[in-house]
C-alpha atoms as a PDB file:
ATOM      1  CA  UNK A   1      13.691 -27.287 -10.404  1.00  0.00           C
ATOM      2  CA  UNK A   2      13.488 -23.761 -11.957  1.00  0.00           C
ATOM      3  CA  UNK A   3      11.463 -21.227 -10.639  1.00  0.00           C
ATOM      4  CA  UNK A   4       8.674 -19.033 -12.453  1.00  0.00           C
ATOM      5  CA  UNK A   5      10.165 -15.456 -13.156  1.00  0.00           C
ATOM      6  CA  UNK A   6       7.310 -12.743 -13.572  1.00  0.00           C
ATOM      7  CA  UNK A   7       4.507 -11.258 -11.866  1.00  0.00           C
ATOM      8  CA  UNK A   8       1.047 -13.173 -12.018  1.00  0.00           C
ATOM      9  CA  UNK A   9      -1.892 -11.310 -10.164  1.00  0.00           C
ATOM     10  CA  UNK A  10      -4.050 -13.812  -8.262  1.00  0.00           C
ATOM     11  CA  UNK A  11      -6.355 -11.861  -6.427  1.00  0.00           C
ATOM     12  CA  UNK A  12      -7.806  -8.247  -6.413  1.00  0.00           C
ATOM     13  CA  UNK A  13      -9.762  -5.850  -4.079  1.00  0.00           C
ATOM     14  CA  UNK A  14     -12.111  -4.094  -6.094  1.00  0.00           C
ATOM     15  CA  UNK A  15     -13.810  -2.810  -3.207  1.00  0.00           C
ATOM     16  CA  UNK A  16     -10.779  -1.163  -1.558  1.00  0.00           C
ATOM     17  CA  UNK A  17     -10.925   1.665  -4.656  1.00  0.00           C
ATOM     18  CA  UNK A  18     -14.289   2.003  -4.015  1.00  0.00           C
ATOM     19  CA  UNK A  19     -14.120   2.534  -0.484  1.00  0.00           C
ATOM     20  CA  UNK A  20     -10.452   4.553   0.023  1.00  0.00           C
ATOM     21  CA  UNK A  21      -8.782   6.634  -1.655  1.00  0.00           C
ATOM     22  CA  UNK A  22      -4.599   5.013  -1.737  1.00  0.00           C
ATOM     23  CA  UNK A  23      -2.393   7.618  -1.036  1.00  0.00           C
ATOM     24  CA  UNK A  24       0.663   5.107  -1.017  1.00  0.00           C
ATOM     25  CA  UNK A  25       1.439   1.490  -2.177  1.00  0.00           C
ATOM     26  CA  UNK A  26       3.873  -0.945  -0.370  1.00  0.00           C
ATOM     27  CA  UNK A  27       4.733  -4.344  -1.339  1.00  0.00           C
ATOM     28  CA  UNK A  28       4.735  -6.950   1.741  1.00  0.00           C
ATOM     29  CA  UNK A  29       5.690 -10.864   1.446  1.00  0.00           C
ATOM     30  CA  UNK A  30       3.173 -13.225   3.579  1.00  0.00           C
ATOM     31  CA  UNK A  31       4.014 -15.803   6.097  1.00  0.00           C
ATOM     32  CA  UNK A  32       2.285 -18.966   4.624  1.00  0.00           C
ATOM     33  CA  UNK A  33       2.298 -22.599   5.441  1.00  0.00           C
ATOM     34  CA  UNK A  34       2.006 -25.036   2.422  1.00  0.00           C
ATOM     35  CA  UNK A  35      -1.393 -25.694   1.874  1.00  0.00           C
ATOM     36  CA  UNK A  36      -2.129 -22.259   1.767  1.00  0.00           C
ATOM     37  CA  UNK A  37       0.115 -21.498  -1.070  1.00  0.00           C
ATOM     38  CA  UNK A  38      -0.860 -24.416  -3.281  1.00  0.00           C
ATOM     39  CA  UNK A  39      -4.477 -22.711  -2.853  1.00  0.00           C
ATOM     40  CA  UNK A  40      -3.486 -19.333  -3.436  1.00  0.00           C
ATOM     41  CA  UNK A  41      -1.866 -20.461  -6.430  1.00  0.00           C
ATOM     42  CA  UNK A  42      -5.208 -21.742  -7.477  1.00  0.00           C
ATOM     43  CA  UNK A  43      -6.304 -18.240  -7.080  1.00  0.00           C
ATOM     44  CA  UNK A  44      -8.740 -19.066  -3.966  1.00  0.00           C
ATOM     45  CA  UNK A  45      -8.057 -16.046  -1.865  1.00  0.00           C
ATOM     46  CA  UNK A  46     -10.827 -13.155  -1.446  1.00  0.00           C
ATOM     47  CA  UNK A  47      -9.334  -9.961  -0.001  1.00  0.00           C
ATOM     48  CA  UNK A  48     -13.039  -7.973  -0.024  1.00  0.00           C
ATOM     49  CA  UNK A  49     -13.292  -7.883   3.917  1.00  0.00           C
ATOM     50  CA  UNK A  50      -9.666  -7.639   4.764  1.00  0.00           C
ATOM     51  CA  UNK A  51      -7.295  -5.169   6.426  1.00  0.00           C
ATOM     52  CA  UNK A  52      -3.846  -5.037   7.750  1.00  0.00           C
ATOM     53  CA  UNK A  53      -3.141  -3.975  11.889  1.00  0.00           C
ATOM     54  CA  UNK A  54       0.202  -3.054  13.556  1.00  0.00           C
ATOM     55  CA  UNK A  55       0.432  -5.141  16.348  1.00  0.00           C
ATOM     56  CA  UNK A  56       3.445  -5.746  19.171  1.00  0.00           C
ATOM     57  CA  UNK A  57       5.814  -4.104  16.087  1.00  0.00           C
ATOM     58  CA  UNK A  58       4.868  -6.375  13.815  1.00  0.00           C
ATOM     59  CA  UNK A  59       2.004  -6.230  10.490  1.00  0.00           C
ATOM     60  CA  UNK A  60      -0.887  -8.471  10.599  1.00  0.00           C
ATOM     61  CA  UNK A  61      -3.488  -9.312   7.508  1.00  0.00           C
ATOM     62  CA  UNK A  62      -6.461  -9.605   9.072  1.00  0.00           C
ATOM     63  CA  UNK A  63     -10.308 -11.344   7.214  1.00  0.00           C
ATOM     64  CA  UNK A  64      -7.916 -12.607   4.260  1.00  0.00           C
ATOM     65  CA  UNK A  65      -9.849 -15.584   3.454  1.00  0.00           C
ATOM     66  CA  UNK A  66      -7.632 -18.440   1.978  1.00  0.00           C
ATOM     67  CA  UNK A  67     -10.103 -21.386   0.285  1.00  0.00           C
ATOM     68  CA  UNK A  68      -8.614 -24.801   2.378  1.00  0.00           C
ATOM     69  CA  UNK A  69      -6.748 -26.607  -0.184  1.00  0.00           C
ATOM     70  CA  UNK A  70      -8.789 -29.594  -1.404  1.00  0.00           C
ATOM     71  CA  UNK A  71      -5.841 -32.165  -1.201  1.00  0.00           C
ATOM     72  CA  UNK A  72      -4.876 -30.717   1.892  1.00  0.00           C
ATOM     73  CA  UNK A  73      -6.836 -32.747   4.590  1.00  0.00           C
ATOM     74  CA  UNK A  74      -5.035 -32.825   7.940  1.00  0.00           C
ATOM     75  CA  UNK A  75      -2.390 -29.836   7.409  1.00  0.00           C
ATOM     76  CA  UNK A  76      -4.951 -27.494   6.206  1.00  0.00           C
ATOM     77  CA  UNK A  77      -4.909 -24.094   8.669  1.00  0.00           C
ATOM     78  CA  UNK A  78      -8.000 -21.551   9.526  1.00  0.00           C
ATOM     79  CA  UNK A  79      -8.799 -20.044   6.284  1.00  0.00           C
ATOM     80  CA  UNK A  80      -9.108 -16.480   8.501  1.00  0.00           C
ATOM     81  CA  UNK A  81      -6.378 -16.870  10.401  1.00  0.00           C
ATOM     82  CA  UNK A  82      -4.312 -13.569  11.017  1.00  0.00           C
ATOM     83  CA  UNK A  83      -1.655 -13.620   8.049  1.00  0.00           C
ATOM     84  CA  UNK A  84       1.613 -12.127   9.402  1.00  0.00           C
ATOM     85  CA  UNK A  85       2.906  -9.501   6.275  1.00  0.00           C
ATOM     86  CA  UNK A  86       7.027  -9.414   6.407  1.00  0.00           C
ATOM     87  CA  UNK A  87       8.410  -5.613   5.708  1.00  0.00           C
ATOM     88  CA  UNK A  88      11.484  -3.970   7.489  1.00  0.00           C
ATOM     89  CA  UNK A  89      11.290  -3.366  10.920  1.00  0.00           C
ATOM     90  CA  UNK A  90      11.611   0.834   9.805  1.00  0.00           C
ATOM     91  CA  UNK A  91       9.119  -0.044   7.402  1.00  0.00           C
ATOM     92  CA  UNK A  92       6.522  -1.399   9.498  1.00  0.00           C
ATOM     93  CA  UNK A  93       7.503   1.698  12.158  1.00  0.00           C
ATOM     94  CA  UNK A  94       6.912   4.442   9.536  1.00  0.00           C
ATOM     95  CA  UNK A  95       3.303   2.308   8.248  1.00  0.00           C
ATOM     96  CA  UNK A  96       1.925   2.742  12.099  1.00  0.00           C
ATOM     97  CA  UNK A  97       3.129   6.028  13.135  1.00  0.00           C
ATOM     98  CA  UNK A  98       1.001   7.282   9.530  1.00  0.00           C
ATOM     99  CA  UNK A  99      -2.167   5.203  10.934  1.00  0.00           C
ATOM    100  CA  UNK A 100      -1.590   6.542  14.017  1.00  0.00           C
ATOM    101  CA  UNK A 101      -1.421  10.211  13.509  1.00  0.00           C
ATOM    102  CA  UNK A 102      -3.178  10.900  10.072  1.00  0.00           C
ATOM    103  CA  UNK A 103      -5.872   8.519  10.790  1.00  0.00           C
ATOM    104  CA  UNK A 104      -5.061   6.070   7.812  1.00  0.00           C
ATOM    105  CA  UNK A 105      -6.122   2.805   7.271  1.00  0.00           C
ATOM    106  CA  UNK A 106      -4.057  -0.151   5.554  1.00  0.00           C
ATOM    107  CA  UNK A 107      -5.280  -1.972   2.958  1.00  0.00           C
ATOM    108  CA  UNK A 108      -4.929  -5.323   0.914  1.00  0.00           C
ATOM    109  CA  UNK A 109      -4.783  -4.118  -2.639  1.00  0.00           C
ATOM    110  CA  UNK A 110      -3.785  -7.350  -4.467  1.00  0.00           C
ATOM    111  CA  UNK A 111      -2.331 -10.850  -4.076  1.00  0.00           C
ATOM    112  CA  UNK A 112       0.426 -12.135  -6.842  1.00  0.00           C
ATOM    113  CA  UNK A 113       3.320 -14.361  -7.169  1.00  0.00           C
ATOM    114  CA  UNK A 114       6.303 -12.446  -7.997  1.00  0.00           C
ATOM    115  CA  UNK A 115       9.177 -15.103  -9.233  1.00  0.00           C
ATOM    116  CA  UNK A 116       7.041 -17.853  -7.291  1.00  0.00           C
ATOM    117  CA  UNK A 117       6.859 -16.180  -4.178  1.00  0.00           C
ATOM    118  CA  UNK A 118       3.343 -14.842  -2.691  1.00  0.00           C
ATOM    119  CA  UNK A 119       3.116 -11.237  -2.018  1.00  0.00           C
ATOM    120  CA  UNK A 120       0.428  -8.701  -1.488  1.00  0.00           C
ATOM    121  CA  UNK A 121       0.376  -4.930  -2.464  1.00  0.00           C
ATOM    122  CA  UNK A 122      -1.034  -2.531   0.033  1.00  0.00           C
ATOM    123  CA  UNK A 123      -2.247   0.656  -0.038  1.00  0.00           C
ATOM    124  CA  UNK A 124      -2.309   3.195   2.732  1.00  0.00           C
ATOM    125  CA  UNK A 125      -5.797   4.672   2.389  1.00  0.00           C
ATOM    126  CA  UNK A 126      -8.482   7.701   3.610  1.00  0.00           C
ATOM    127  CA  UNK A 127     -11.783   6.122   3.794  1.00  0.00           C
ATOM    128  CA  UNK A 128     -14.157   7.953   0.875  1.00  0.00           C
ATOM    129  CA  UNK A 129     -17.650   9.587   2.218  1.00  0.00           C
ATOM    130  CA  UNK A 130     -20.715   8.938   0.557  1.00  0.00           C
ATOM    131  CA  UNK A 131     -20.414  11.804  -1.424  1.00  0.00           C
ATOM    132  CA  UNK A 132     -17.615  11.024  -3.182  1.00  0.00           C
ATOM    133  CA  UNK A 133     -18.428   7.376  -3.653  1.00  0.00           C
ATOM    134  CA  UNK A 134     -21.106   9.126  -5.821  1.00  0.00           C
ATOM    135  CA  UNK A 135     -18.843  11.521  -7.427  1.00  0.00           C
ATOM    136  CA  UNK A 136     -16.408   8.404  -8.867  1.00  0.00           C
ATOM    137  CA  UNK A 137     -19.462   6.475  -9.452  1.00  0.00           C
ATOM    138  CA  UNK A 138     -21.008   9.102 -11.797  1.00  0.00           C
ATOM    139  CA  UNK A 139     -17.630  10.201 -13.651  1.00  0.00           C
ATOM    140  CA  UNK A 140     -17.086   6.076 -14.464  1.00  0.00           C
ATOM    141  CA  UNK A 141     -20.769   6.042 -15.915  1.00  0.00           C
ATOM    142  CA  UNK A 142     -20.734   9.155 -17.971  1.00  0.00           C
ATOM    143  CA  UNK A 143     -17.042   7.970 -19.164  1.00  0.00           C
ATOM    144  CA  UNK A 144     -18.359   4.657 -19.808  1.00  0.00           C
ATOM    145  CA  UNK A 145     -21.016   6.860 -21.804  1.00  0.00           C
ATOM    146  CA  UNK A 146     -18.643   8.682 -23.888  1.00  0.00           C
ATOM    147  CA  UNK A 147     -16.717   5.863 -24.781  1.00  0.00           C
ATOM    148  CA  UNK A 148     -20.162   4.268 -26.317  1.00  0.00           C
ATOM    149  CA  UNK A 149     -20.902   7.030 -28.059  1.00  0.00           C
ATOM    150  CA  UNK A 150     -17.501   7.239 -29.638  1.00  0.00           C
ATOM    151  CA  UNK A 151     -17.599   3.400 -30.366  1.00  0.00           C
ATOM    152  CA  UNK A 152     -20.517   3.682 -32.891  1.00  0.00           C
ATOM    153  CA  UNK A 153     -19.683   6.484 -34.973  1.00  0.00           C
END
């Protein structure tokens, strides 16, 4: 059986761009049983309420909600259950002493398969106030604007 070579992006957190600003990206594999990668190749995974927590040395994905798998009846697991995210041990130390000290938060960027494997992209992120929220909101709209304008001439 050959396996899939390439990167196919199942699953993306809008809101995470709205809400942060990502200082850094990391790439983490996922700790999956079965039925939960036969449904996240289906592309049922929703990453809007979910975050990522350092806990006993090890990274956690926490509120990643993974649809049960329809086929999967008795082996199906929790589709909240606390995803454990696989890094390097130095990896993992450097992520929580940031969080710790800066005050960072660690976010769920995306979901793909990467040569048939699941992984997700985080992003080490600043939460945004409600002032610039508005800022990024107005430059998109007067971009968006612009881009009109230059469409119908």
């Amino acid at each position: 059986m050959s396996k899939a070579k390439g990167v196919k992006q199942v699953a993306f957190n809008k809101k995470a761009y709205h809400d942060y600003h990502i200082l850094e990206k990391f790439e983490a594999g996922v700790e999956l049983f079965g039925t939960e990668v036969k449904s996240i190749r289906q592309g049922n995974v929703n990453l809007k309420e979910a975050f990522c927590m350092v806990k006993d040395g090890e990274l956690f994905a926490r509120q990643m909600h993974i649809s049960p798998y329809e086929k999967g009846n008795i082996f199906n697991r929790d589709p909240v259950r606390p995803k454990r995210l696989l890094m390097h041990k130095k990896e993992i130390n450097r992520l929580y002493a940031r969080i710790k000290q800066d005050g960072l938060a660690l976010i769920p960027i995306s979901v793909y398969l990467k040569d048939s494997r699941v992984k997700i992209e985080l992003g080490l992120a600043r939460g945004k106030k409600l002032h610039d929220k508005r800022d990024t909101e107005s430059e998109r709209t007067s971009n968006r604007d612009m881009e009109r304008k230059l469409k119908e001439r």
